[in-house]
Protein backbone atom coordinates (compact mmCIF):
# COMPACT_ATOMS: atom_id res chain seq x y z
CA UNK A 1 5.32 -24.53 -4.85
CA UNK A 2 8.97 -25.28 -5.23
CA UNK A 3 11.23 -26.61 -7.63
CA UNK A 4 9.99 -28.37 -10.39
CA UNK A 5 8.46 -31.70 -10.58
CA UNK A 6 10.83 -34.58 -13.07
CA UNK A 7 8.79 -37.85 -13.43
CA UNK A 8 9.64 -40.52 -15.33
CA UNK A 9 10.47 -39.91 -19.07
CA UNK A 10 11.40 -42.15 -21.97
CA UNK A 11 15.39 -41.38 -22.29
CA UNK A 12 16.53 -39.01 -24.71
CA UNK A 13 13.20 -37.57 -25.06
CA UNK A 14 14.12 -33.72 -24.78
CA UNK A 15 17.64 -33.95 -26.75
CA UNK A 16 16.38 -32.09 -29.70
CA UNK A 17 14.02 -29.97 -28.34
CA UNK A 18 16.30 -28.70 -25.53
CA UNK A 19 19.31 -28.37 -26.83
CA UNK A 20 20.23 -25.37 -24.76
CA UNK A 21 18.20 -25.57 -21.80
CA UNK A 22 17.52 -27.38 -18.65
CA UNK A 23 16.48 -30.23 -20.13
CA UNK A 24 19.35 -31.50 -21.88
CA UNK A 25 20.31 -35.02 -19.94
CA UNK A 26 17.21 -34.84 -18.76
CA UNK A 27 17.49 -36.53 -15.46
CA UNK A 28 13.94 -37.59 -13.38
CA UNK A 29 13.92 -37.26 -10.11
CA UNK A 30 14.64 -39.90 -7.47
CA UNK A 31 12.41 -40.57 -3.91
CA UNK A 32 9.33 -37.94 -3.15
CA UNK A 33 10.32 -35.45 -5.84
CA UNK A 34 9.41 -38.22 -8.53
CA UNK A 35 5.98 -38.29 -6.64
CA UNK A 36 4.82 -34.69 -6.79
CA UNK A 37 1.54 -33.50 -8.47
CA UNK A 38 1.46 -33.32 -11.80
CA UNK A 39 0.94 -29.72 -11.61
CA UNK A 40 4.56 -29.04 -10.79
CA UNK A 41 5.84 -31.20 -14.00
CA UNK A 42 8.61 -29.01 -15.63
CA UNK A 43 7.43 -27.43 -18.20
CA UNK A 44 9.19 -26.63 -21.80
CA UNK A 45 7.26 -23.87 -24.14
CA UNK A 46 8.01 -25.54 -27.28
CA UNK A 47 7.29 -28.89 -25.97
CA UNK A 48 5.30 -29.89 -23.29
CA UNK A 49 5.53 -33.29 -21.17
CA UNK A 50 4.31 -35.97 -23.91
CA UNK A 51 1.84 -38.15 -21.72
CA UNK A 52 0.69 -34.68 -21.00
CA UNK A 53 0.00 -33.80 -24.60
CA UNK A 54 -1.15 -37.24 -25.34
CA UNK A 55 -4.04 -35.77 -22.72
CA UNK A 56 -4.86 -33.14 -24.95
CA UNK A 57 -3.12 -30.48 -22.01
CA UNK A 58 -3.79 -26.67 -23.10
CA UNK A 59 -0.90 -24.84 -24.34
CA UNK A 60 -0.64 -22.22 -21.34
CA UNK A 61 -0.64 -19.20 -24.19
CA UNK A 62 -3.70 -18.61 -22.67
CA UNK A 63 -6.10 -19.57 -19.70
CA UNK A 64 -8.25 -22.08 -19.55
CA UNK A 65 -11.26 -22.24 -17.07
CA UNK A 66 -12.21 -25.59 -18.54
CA UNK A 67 -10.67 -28.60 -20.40
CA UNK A 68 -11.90 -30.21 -23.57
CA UNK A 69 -13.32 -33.91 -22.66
CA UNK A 70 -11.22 -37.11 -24.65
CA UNK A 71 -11.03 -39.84 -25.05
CA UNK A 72 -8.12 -42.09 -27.16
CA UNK A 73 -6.71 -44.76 -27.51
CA UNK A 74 -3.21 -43.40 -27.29
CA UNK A 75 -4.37 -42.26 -23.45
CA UNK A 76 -5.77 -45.91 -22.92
CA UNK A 77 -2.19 -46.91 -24.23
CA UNK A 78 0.11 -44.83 -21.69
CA UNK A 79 -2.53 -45.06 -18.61
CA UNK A 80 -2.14 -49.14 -18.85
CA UNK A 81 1.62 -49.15 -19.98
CA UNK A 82 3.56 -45.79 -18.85
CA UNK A 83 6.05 -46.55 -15.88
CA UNK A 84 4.23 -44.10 -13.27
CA UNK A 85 1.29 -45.92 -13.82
CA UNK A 86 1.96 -49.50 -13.38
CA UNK A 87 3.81 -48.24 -10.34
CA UNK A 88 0.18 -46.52 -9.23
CA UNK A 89 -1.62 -49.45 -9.77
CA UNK A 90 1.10 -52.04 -7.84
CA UNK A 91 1.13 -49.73 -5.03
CA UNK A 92 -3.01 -49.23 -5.01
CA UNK A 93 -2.83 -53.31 -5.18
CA UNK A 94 -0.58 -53.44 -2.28
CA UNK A 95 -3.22 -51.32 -0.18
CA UNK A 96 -6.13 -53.54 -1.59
CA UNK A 97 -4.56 -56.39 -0.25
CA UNK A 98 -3.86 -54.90 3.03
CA UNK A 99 -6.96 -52.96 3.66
CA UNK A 100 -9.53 -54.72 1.46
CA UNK A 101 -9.97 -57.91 3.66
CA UNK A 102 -9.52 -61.38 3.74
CA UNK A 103 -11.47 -62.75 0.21
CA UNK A 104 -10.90 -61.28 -3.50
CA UNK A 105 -14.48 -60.22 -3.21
CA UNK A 106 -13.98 -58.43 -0.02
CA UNK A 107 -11.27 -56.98 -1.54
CA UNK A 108 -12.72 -55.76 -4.81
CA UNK A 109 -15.63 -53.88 -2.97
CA UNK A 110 -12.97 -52.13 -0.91
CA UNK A 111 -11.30 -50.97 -4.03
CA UNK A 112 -14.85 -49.79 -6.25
CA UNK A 113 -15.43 -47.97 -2.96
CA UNK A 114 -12.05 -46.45 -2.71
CA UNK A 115 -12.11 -45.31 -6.52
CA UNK A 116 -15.31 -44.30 -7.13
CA UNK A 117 -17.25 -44.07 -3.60
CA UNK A 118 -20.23 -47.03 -4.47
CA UNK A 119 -19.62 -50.63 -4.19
CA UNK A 120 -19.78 -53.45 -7.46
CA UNK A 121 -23.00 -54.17 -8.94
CA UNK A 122 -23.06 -58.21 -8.50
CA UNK A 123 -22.52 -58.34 -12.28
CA UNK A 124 -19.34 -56.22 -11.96
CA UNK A 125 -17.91 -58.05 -8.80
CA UNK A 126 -18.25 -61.57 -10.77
CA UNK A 127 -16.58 -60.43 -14.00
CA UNK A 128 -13.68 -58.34 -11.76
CA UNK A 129 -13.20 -61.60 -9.40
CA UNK A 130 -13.44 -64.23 -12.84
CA UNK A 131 -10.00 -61.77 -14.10
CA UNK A 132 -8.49 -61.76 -11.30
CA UNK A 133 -8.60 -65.37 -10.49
CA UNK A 134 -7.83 -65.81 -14.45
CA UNK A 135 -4.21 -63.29 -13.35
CA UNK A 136 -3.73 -65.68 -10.39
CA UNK A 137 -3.59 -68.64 -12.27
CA UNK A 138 -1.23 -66.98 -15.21
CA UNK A 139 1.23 -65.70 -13.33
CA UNK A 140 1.48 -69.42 -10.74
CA UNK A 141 2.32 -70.23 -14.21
CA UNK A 142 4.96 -67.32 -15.02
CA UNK A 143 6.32 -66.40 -11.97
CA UNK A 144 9.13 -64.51 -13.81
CA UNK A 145 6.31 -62.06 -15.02
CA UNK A 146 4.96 -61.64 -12.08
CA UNK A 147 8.54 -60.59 -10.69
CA UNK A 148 8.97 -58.42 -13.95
CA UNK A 149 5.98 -56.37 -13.34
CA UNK A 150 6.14 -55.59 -9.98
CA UNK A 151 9.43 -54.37 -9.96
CA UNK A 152 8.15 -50.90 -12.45
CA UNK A 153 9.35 -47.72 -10.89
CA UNK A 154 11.51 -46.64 -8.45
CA UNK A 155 9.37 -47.86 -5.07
CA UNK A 156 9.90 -51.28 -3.94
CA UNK A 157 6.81 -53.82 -3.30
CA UNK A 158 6.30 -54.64 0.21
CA UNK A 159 8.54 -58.09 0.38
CA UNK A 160 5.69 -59.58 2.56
CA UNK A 161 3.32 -59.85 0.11
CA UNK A 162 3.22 -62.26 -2.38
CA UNK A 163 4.40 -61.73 -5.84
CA UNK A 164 1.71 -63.65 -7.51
CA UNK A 165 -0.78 -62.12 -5.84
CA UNK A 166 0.22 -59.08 -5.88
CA UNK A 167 0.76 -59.01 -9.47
CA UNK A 168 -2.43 -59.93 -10.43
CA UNK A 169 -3.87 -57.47 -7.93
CA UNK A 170 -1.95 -55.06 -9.84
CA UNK A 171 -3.46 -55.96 -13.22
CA UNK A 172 -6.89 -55.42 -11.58
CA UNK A 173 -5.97 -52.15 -10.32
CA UNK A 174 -5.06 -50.86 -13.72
CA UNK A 175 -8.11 -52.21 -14.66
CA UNK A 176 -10.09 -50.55 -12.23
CA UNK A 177 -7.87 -47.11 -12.15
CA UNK A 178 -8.74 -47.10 -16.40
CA UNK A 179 -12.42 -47.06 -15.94
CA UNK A 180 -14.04 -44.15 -17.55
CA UNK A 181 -15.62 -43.60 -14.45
CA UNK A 182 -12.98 -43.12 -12.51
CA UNK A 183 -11.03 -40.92 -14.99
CA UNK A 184 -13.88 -38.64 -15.82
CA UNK A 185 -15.88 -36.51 -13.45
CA UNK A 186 -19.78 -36.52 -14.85
């Protein structure tokens, strides 16, 4: 319940469909209200939330007891590029790194087991830990990207974590958040 939810949003993006309503200026919310469930997203009937739609979201003209299953590259686009989730995936890094253990390996299982409740196949864990060590060594190279993509969103990083690392932890995250098996229920 309560008020309605206002994550992040490209600007401008409700000017011509709101011209009247709430929505004109829209402004996104700031501290836990940015945070809330989806399911409180404020809602316009002409025009519902885009990364919503790009999920294929139902209408609400009528009920739906189930969704339709898809699959796009449009949702492959926003899950690895939209603000709120780059900011999931640094702050799921930030808990791999504290939680997962001392080793990238260590740290990889603690992840698969946190996403999708099974540990790596030893295939999986050697081509996760081969990326990852590939992100460590780009960004000891480009520390400046590193900085740039750990700053998305409004929460900070933890400042006792390395940006490096952390960065490429965050890469793998996305990686690991975009996998069809954690998005889709079988």
């Amino acid at each position: 319940g309560g008020k309605s939810a206002r994550p992040y949003q490209p600007n401008g993006i409700w000017n011509e469909t709101a011209a009247f309503g709430n929505l004109v200026n829209y402004q996104r919310d700031k501290g836990d209200g940015l945070y809330r469930r989806s399911l409180y997203t404020i809602w316009k009937r002409t025009a519902a939330p885009p990364e919503l739609t790009l999920f294929d979201v139902p209408s609400r003209e009528i009920c739906r007891v189930t969704r339709a299953r898809t699959n796009t590259p449009l949702q492959a686009l926003i899950l690895l590029n939209d603000v709120t989730f780059v900011e999931a995936a640094r702050v799921f890094a930030e808990r791999i790194i504290k939680q997962g253990g001392p080793t990238s390996k260590s740290r990889i299982d603690f992840a698969f087991q946190t996403l999708l409740s099974r540990h790596p196949t030893p295939r999986e864990l050697e081509i996760i830990d081969s990326g990852l060590n590939r992100r460590l060594a780009h960004y000891r190279t480009n520390p400046k990207a590193a900085a740039e993509l750990i700053k998305a969103g409004d929460s900070m990083p933890d400042p006792k974590i390395n940006k490096v690392e952390l960065a490429a932890y965050t890469v793998t995250a996305s990686s690991l958040l975009n996998l069809d098996e954690t998005l889709n229920k079988e």
